[in-house]
Protein backbone atom coordinates (compact mmCIF):
# COMPACT_ATOMS: atom_id res chain seq x y z
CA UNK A 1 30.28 -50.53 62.27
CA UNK A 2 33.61 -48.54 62.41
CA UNK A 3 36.62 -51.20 63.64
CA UNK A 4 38.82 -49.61 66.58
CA UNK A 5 42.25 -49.67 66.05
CA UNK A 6 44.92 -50.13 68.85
CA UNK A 7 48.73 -49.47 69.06
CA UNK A 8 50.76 -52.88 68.85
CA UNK A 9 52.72 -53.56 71.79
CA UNK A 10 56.62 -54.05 72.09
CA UNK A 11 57.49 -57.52 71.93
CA UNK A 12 58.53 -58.60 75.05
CA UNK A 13 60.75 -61.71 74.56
CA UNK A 14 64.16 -59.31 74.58
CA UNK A 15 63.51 -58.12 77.89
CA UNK A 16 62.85 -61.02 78.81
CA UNK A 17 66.21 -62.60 77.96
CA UNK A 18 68.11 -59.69 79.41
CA UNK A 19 65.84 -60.06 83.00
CA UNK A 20 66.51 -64.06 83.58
CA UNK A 21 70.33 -63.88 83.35
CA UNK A 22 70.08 -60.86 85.89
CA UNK A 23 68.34 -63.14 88.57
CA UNK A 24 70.67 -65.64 87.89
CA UNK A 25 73.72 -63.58 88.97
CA UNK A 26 72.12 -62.30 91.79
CA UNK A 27 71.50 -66.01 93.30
CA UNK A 28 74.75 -66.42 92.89
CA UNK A 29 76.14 -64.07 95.15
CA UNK A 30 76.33 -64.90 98.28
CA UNK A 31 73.31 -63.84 100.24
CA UNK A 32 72.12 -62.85 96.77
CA UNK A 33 68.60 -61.30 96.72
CA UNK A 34 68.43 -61.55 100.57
CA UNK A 35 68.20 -65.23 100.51
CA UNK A 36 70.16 -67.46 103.60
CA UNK A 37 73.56 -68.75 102.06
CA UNK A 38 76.21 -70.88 103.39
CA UNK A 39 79.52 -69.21 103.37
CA UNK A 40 82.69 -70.42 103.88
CA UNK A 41 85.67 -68.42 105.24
CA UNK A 42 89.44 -69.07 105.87
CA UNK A 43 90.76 -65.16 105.97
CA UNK A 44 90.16 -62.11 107.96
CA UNK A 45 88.81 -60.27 105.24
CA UNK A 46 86.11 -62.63 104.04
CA UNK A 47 85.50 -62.96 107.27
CA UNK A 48 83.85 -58.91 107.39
CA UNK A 49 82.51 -59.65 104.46
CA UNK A 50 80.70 -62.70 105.90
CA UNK A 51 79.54 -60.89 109.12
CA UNK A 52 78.56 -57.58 107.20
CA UNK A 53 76.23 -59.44 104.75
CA UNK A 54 74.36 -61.28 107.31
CA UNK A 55 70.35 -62.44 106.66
CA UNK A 56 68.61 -64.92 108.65
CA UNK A 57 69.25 -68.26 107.96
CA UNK A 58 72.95 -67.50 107.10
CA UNK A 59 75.75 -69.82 108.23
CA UNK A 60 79.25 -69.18 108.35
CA UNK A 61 81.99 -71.82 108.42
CA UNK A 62 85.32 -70.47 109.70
CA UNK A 63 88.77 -72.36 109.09
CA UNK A 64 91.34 -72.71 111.45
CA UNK A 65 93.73 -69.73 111.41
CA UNK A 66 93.81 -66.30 113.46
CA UNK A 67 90.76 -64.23 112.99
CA UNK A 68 89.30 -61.03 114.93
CA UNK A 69 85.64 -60.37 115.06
CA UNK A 70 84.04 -57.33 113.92
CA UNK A 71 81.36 -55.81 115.68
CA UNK A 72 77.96 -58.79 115.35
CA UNK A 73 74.51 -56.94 114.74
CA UNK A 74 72.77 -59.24 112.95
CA UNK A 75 69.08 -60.45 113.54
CA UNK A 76 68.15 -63.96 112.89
CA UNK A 77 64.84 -64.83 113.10
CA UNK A 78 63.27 -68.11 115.64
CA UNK A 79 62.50 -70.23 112.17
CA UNK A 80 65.74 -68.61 110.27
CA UNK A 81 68.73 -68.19 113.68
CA UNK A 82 72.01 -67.02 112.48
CA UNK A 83 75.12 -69.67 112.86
CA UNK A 84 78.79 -68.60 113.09
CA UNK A 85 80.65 -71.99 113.97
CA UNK A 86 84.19 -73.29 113.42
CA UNK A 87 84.42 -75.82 110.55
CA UNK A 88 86.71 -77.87 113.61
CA UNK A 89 84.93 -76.78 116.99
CA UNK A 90 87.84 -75.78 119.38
CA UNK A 91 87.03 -79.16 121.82
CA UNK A 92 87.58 -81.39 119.37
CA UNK A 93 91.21 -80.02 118.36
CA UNK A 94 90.16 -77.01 115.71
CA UNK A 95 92.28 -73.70 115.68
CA UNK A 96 90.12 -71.12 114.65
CA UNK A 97 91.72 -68.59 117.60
CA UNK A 98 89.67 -65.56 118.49
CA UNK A 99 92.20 -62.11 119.25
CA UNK A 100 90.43 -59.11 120.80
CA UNK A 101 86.62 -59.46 121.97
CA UNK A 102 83.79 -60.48 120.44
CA UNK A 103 80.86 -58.14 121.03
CA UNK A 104 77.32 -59.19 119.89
CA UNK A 105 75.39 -55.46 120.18
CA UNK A 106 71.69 -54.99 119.02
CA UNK A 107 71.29 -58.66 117.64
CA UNK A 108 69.10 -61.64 117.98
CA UNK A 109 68.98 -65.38 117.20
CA UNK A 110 72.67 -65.34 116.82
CA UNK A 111 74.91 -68.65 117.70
CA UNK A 112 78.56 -68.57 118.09
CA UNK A 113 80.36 -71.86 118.83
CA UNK A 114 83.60 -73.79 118.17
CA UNK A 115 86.09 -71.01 118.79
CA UNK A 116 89.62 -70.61 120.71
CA UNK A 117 89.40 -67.49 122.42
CA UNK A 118 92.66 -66.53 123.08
CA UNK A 119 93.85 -62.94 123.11
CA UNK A 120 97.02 -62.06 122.84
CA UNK A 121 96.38 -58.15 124.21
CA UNK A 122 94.86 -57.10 126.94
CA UNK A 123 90.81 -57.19 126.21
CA UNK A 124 88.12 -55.99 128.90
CA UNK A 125 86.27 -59.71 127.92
CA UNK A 126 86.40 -62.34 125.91
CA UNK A 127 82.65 -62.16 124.22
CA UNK A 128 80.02 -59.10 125.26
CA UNK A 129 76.62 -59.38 124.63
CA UNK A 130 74.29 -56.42 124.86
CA UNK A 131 70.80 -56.07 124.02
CA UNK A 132 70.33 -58.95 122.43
CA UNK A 133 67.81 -61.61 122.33
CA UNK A 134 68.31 -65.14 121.70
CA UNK A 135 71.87 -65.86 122.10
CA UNK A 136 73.79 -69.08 122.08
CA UNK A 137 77.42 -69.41 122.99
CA UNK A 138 78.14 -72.82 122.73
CA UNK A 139 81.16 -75.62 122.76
CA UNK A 140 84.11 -72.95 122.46
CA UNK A 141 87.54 -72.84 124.68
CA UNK A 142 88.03 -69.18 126.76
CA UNK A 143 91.24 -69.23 127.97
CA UNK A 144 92.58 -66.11 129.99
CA UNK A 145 95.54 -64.44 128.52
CA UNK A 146 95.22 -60.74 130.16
CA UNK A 147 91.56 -60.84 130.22
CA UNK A 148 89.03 -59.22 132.49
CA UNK A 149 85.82 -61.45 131.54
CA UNK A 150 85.30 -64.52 129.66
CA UNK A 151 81.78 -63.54 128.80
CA UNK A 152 80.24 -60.62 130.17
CA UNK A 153 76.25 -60.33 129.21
CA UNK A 154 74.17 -56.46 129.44
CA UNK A 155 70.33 -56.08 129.30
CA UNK A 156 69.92 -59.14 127.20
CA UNK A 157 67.52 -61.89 127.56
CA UNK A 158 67.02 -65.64 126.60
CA UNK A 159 70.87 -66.21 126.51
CA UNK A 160 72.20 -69.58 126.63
CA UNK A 161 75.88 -70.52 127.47
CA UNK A 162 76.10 -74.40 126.80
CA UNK A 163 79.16 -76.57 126.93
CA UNK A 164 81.98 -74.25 127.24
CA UNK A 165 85.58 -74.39 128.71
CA UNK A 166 86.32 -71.80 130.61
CA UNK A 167 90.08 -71.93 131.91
CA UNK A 168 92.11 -69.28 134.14
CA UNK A 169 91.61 -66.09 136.38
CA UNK A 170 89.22 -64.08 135.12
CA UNK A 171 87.00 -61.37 136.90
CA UNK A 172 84.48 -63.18 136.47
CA UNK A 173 84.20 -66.06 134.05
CA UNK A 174 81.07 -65.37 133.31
CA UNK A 175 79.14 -62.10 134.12
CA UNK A 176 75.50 -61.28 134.15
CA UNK A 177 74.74 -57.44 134.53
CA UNK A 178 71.76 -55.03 134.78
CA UNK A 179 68.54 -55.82 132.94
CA UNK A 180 69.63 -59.31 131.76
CA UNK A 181 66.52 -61.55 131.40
CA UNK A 182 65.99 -65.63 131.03
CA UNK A 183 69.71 -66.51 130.83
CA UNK A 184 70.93 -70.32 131.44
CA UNK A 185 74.43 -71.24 132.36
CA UNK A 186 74.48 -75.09 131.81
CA UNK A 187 77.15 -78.01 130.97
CA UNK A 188 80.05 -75.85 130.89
CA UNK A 189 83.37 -77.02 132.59
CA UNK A 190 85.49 -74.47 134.38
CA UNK A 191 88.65 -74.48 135.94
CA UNK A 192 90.18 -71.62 138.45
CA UNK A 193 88.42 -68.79 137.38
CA UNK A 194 90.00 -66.03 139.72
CA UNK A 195 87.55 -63.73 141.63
CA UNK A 196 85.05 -66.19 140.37
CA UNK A 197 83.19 -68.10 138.17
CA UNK A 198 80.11 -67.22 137.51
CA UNK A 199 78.30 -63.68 138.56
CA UNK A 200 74.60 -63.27 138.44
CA UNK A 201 73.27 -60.01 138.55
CA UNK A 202 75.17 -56.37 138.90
CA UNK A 203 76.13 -55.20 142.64
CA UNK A 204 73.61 -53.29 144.64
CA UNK A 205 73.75 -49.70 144.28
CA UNK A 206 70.97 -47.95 145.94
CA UNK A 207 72.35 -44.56 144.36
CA UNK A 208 71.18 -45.55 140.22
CA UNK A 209 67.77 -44.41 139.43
CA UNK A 210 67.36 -47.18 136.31
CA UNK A 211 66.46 -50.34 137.78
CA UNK A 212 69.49 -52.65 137.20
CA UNK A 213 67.56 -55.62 138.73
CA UNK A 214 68.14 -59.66 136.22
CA UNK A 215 65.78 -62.14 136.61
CA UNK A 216 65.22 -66.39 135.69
CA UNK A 217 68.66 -67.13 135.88
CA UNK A 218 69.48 -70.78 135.78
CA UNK A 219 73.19 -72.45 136.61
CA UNK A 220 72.81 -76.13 136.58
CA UNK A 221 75.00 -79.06 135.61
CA UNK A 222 78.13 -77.20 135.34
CA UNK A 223 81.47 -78.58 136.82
CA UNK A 224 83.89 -76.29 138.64
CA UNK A 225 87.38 -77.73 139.38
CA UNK A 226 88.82 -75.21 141.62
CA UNK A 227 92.69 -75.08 141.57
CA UNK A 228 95.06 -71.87 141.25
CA UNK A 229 96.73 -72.07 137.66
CA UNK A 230 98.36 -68.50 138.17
CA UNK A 231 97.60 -65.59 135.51
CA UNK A 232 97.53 -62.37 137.72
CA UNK A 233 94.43 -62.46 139.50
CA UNK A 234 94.09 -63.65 143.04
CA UNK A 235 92.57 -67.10 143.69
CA UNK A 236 89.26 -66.28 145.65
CA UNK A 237 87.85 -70.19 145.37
CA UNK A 238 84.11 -68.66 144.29
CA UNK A 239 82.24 -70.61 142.37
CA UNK A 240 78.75 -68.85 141.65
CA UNK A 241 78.25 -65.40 142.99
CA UNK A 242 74.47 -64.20 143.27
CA UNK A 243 74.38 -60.90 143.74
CA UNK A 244 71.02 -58.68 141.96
CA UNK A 245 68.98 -61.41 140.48
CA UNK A 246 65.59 -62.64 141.41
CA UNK A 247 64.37 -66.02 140.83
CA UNK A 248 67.80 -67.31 140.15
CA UNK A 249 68.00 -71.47 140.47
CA UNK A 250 71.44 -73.17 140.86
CA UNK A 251 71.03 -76.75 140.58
CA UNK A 252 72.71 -80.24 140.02
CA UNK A 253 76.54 -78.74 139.68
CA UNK A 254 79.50 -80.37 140.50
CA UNK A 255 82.59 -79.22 142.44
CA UNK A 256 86.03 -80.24 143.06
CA UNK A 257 89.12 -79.04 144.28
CA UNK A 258 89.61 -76.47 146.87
CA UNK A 259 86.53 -73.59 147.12
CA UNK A 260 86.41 -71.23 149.46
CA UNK A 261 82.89 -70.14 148.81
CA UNK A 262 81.09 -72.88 146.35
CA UNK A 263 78.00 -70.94 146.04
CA UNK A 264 77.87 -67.27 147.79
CA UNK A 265 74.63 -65.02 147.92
CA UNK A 266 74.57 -61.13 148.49
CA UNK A 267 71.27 -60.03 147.40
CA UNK A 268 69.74 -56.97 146.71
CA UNK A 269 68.63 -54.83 144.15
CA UNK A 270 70.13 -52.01 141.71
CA UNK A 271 67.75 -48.80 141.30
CA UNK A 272 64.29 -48.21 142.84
CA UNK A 273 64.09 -51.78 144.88
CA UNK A 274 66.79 -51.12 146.34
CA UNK A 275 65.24 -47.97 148.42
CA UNK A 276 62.12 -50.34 149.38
């Protein structure tokens, strides 16, 4: 019987000692190999570099000091949410100050909490979310310096605002527009507010072919202390304006102070219900 002969094989034991100090390196780095890190910032800088190398499960720790937001797209996941927090949260005496907006466009499972917002220029709002999904903006300070909107919130849905305070004449402090879906309002603490506090839903406009119409809204256990701390804006004494929202429930809030209109209603829809 003839014996078969084969071609031996490269050894492999260099390759591997050149592979395992590779992987190494890379789980080092932060967000190495597309793994959730925790990352710890104190400049502007490494603050974009933070927020551009998002992955879900990623937190980010910000120090006190003066920061401005770039643009936040990132998508958590329900088991792996995004966290961008203030090592000190702002009610509890931190300084991690906000200039300029923060805008939260095409993201989900994304929670921001523990900030000063406080710009020093005139800004449209204060934080914008638009379509998004799964947004938490919780326990930060939105003071008005020049500023339309505290938090202003397009075609979005499952949004929760949670234990905010929300200080000085704004627009509105906090803004629902068209297409915003499941969004709950609930434990903040505002004071003044302007025009008004909260705003559910976008103002009828029978002319837009798009419906515009928001839905599940809920505003409950919220306190309003309405007094006139100046700022530019007229005092209108609104607390919670409904205006384009269906099955919207306002519930177990508190007011004090002077209010013209505690709770005002002008219903009606934006786009095709409106011509029914």
């Amino acid at each position: 019987m003839r014996r078969l002969s084969f071609p031996s094989l490269p050894d492999p034991r260099p390759l591997r000692r050149t592979i395992r100090p590779l992987f190494l390196l890379l789980a080092l780095l932060p967000g190495g190999c597309g793994r959730p890190s925790v990352v710890e910032v104190a400049d502007q800088r490494a603050l974009e570099t933070a927020i551009a190398g998002l992955v879900p499960g990623d937190r980010v720790i910000v120090a006190d000091g003066r920061y401005t937001f770039p643009e936040i797209r990132a998508r958590g996941t329900v088991q792996a949410p995004i966290v961008i927090e203030a090592r000190k949260g702002a009610l509890d005496g931190g300084a991690a100050v906000i200039g300029g907006a923060a805008i939260i466009g095409d993201a989900s499972h994304v929670t921001l909490g523990g900030f000063l917002f406080e710009a020093t220029e005139k800004t449209f709002e204060a934080i914008r979310i638009v379509r998004s999904e799964d947004i938490r903006i919780t326990r930060n300070i939105i003071r008005h310096v020049d500023t339309d909107y505290g938090i202003r919130v397009h075609a979005s849905s499952d949004v929760l605002i949670l234990d905010n305070l929300i200080e000085g004449q704004f627009n509105h402090a906090v803004s629902s527009k068209e297409r915003v879906e499941r969004m709950t309002v609930r434990g903040n603490r505002f004071i003044d507010c302007g025009h008004g506090c909260i705003e559910a839903g976008q103002s009828p406009d029978g002319t837009i072919d798009a419906e515009q119409t928001s839905g599940r809204i809920e505003i409950a256990d919220n306190v309003f202390e309405g007094r006139d701390t100046g700022g530019g804006k007229s005092f209108r004494g609104i607390g919670i304006k409904i205006k384009n929202a269906e099955r919207t429930i306002v519930e177990n809030n508190r007011f004090t102070g002077h209010w013209d209109y505690p709770v005002q209603t002008s219903f009606g829809s934006t786009g095709p219900k409106a011509r029914k």
